[in-house]
C-alpha atoms as a PDB file:
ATOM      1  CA  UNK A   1       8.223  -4.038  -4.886  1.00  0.00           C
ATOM      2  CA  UNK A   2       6.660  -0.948  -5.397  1.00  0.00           C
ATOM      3  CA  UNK A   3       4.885   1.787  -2.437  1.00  0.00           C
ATOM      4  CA  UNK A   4       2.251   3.887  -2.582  1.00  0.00           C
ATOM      5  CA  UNK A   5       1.554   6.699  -0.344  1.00  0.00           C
ATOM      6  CA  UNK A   6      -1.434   8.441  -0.709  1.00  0.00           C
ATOM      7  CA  UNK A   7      -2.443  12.180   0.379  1.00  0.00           C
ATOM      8  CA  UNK A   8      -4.837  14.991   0.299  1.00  0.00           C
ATOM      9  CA  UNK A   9      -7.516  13.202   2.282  1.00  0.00           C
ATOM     10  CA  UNK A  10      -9.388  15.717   4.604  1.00  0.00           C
ATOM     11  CA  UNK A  11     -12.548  17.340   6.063  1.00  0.00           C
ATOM     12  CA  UNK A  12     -14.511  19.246   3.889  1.00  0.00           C
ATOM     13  CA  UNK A  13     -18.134  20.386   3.469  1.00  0.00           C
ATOM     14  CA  UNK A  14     -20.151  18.953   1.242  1.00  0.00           C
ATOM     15  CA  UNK A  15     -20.185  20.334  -1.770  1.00  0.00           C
ATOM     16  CA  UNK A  16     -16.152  20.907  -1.471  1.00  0.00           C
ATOM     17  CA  UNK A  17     -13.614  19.002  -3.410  1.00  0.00           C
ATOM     18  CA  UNK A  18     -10.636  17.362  -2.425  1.00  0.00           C
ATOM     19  CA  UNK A  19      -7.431  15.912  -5.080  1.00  0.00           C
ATOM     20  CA  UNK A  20      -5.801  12.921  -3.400  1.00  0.00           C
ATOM     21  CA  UNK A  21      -2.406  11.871  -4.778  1.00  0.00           C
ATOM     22  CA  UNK A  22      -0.821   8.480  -4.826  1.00  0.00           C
ATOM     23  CA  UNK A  23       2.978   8.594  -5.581  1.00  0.00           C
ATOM     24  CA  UNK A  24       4.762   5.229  -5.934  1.00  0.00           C
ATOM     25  CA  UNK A  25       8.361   4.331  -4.969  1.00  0.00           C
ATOM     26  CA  UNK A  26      10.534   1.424  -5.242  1.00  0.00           C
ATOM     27  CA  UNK A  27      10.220  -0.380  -7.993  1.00  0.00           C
ATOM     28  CA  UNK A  28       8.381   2.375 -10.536  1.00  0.00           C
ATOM     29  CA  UNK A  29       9.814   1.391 -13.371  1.00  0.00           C
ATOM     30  CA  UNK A  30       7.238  -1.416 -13.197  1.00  0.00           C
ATOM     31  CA  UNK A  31       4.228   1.530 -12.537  1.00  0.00           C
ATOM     32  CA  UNK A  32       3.888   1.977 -16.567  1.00  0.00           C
ATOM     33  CA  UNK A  33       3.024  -1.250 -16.728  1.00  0.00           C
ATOM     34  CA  UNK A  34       0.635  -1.780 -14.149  1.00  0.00           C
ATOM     35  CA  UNK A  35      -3.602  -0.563 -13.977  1.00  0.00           C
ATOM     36  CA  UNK A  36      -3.779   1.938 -11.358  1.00  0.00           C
ATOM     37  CA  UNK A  37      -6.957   2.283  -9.315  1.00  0.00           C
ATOM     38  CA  UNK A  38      -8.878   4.052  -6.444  1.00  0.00           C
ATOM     39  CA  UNK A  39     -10.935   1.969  -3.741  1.00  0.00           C
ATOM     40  CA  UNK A  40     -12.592   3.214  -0.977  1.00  0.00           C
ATOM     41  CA  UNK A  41     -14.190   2.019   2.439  1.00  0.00           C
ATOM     42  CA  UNK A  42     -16.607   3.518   4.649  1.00  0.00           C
ATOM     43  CA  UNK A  43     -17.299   2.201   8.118  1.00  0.00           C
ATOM     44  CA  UNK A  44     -18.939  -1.007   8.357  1.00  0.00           C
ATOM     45  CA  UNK A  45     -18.341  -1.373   4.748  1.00  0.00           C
ATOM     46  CA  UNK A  46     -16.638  -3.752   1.973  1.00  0.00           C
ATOM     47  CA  UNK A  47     -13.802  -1.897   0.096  1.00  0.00           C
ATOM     48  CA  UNK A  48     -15.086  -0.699  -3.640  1.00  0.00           C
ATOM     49  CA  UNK A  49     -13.844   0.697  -6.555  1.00  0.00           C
ATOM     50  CA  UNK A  50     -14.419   4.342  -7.048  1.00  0.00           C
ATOM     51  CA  UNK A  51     -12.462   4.702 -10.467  1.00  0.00           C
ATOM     52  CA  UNK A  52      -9.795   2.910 -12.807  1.00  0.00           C
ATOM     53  CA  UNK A  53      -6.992   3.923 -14.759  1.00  0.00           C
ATOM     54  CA  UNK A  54      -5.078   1.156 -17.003  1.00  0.00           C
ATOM     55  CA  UNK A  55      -1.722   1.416 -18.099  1.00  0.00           C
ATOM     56  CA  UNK A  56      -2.856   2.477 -21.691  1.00  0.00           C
ATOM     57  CA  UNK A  57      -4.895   5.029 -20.435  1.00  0.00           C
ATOM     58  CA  UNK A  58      -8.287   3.911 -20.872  1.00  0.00           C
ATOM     59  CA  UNK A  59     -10.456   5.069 -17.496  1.00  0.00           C
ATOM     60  CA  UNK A  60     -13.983   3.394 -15.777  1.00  0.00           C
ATOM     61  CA  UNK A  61     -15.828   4.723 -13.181  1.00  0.00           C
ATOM     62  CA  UNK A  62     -18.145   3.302 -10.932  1.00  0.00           C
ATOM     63  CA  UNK A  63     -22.075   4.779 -11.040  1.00  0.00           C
ATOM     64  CA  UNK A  64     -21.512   7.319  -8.327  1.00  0.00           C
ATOM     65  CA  UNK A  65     -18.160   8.220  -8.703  1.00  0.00           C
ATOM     66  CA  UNK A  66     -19.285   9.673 -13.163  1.00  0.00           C
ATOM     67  CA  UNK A  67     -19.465  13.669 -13.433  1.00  0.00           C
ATOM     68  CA  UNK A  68     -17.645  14.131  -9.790  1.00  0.00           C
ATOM     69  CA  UNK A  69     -14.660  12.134  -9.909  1.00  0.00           C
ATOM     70  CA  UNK A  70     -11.813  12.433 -12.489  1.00  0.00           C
ATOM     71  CA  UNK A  71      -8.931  10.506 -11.783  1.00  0.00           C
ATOM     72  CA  UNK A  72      -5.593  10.864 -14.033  1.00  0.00           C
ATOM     73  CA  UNK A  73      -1.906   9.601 -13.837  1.00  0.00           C
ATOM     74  CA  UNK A  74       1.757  11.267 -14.256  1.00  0.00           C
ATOM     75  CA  UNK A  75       3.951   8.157 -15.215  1.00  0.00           C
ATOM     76  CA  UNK A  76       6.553  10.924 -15.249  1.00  0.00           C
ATOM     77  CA  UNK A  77       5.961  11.468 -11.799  1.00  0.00           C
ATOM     78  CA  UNK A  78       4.932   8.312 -10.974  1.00  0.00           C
ATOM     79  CA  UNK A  79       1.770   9.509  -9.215  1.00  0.00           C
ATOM     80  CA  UNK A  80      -2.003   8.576  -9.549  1.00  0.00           C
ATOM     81  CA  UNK A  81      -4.656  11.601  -8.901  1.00  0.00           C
ATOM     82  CA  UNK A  82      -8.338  11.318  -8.061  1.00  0.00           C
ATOM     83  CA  UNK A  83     -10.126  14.782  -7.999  1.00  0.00           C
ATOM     84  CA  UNK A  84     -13.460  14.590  -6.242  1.00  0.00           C
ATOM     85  CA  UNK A  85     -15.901  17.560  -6.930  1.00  0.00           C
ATOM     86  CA  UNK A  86     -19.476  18.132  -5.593  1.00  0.00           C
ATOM     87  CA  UNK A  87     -18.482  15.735  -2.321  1.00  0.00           C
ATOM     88  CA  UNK A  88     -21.482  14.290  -0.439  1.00  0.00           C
ATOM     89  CA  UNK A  89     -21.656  13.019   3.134  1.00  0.00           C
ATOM     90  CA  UNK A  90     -21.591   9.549   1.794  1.00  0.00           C
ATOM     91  CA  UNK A  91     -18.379  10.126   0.361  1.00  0.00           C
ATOM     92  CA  UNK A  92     -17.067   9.730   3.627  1.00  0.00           C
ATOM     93  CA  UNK A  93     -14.330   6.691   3.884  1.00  0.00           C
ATOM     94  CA  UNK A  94     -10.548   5.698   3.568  1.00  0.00           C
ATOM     95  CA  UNK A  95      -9.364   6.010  -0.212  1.00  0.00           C
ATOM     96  CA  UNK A  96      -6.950   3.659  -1.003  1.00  0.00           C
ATOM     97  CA  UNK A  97      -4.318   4.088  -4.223  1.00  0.00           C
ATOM     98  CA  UNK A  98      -3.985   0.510  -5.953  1.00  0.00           C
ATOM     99  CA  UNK A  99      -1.040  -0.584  -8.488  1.00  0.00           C
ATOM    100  CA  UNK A 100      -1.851  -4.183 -10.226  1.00  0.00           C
ATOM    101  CA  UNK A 101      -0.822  -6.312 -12.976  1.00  0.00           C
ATOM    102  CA  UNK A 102      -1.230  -9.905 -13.740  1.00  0.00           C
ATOM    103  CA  UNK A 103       1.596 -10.772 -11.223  1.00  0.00           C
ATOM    104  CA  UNK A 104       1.716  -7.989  -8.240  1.00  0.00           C
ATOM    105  CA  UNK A 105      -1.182  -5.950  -6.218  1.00  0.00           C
ATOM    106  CA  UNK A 106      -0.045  -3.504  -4.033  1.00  0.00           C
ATOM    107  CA  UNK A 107      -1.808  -0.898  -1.742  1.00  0.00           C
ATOM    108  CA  UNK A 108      -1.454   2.093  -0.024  1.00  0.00           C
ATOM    109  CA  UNK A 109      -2.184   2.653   3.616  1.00  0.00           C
ATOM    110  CA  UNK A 110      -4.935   4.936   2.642  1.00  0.00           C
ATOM    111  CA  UNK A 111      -6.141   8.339   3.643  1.00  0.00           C
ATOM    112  CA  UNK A 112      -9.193   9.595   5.135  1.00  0.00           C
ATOM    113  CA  UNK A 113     -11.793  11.691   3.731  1.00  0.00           C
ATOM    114  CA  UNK A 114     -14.545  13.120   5.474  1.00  0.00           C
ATOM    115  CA  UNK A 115     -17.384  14.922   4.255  1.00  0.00           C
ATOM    116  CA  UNK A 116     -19.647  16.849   6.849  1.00  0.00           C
ATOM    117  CA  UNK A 117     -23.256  17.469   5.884  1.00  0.00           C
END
């Protein structure tokens, strides 16, 4: 089993930036093995990927998310990063930090960004 707990969700103004974290406990020896990924959900609104990081490193990121968004990982610290720059209004949701391989899928609980115009 492994937990994530995500943080550094907020209110900011648009234009602001935010870094949400995602450490994992538990099982984290099996985090090096698994993709990591950010998802996000607005109000009224199916869950979507904002940006992927797989266990080798390689990195996608959805349309809005390129030349805002960077996310990164420390398996050393067994923590997941996204940094948002340039935030807009409609980057208001719940993140949520995402561990998968072919086997397991966890989540965290999420945490709640908010963007005022």
């Amino acid at each position: 089993q492994v937990q994530l707990l995500e943080s550094g969700g907020g209110l900011v103004q648009a234009g602001g930036s935010l870094r949400l974290s995602c450490v994992a406990s538990g099982s984290i020896f099996m985090l090096n093995t698994m993709d990591m990924g950010w998802y996000r959900q607005a109000p009224g609104k199916q869950r979507e990927l904002v940006a992927g990081i797989a266990s080798g490193g390689e990195i996608n990121y959805v349309d809005f998310a390129k030349g805002r968004f960077t996310i990164s990982r420390d398996n050393a610290k067994n923590t997941v990063y996204l940094q948002m720059n340039s935030l807009k209004p409609e980057d208001t949701a719940v993140y949520y930090c995402n561990a998968r391989d072919l086997v397991y899928d966890y989540w965290g609980q999420g945490t709640q960004v908010t963007v005022s115009s």
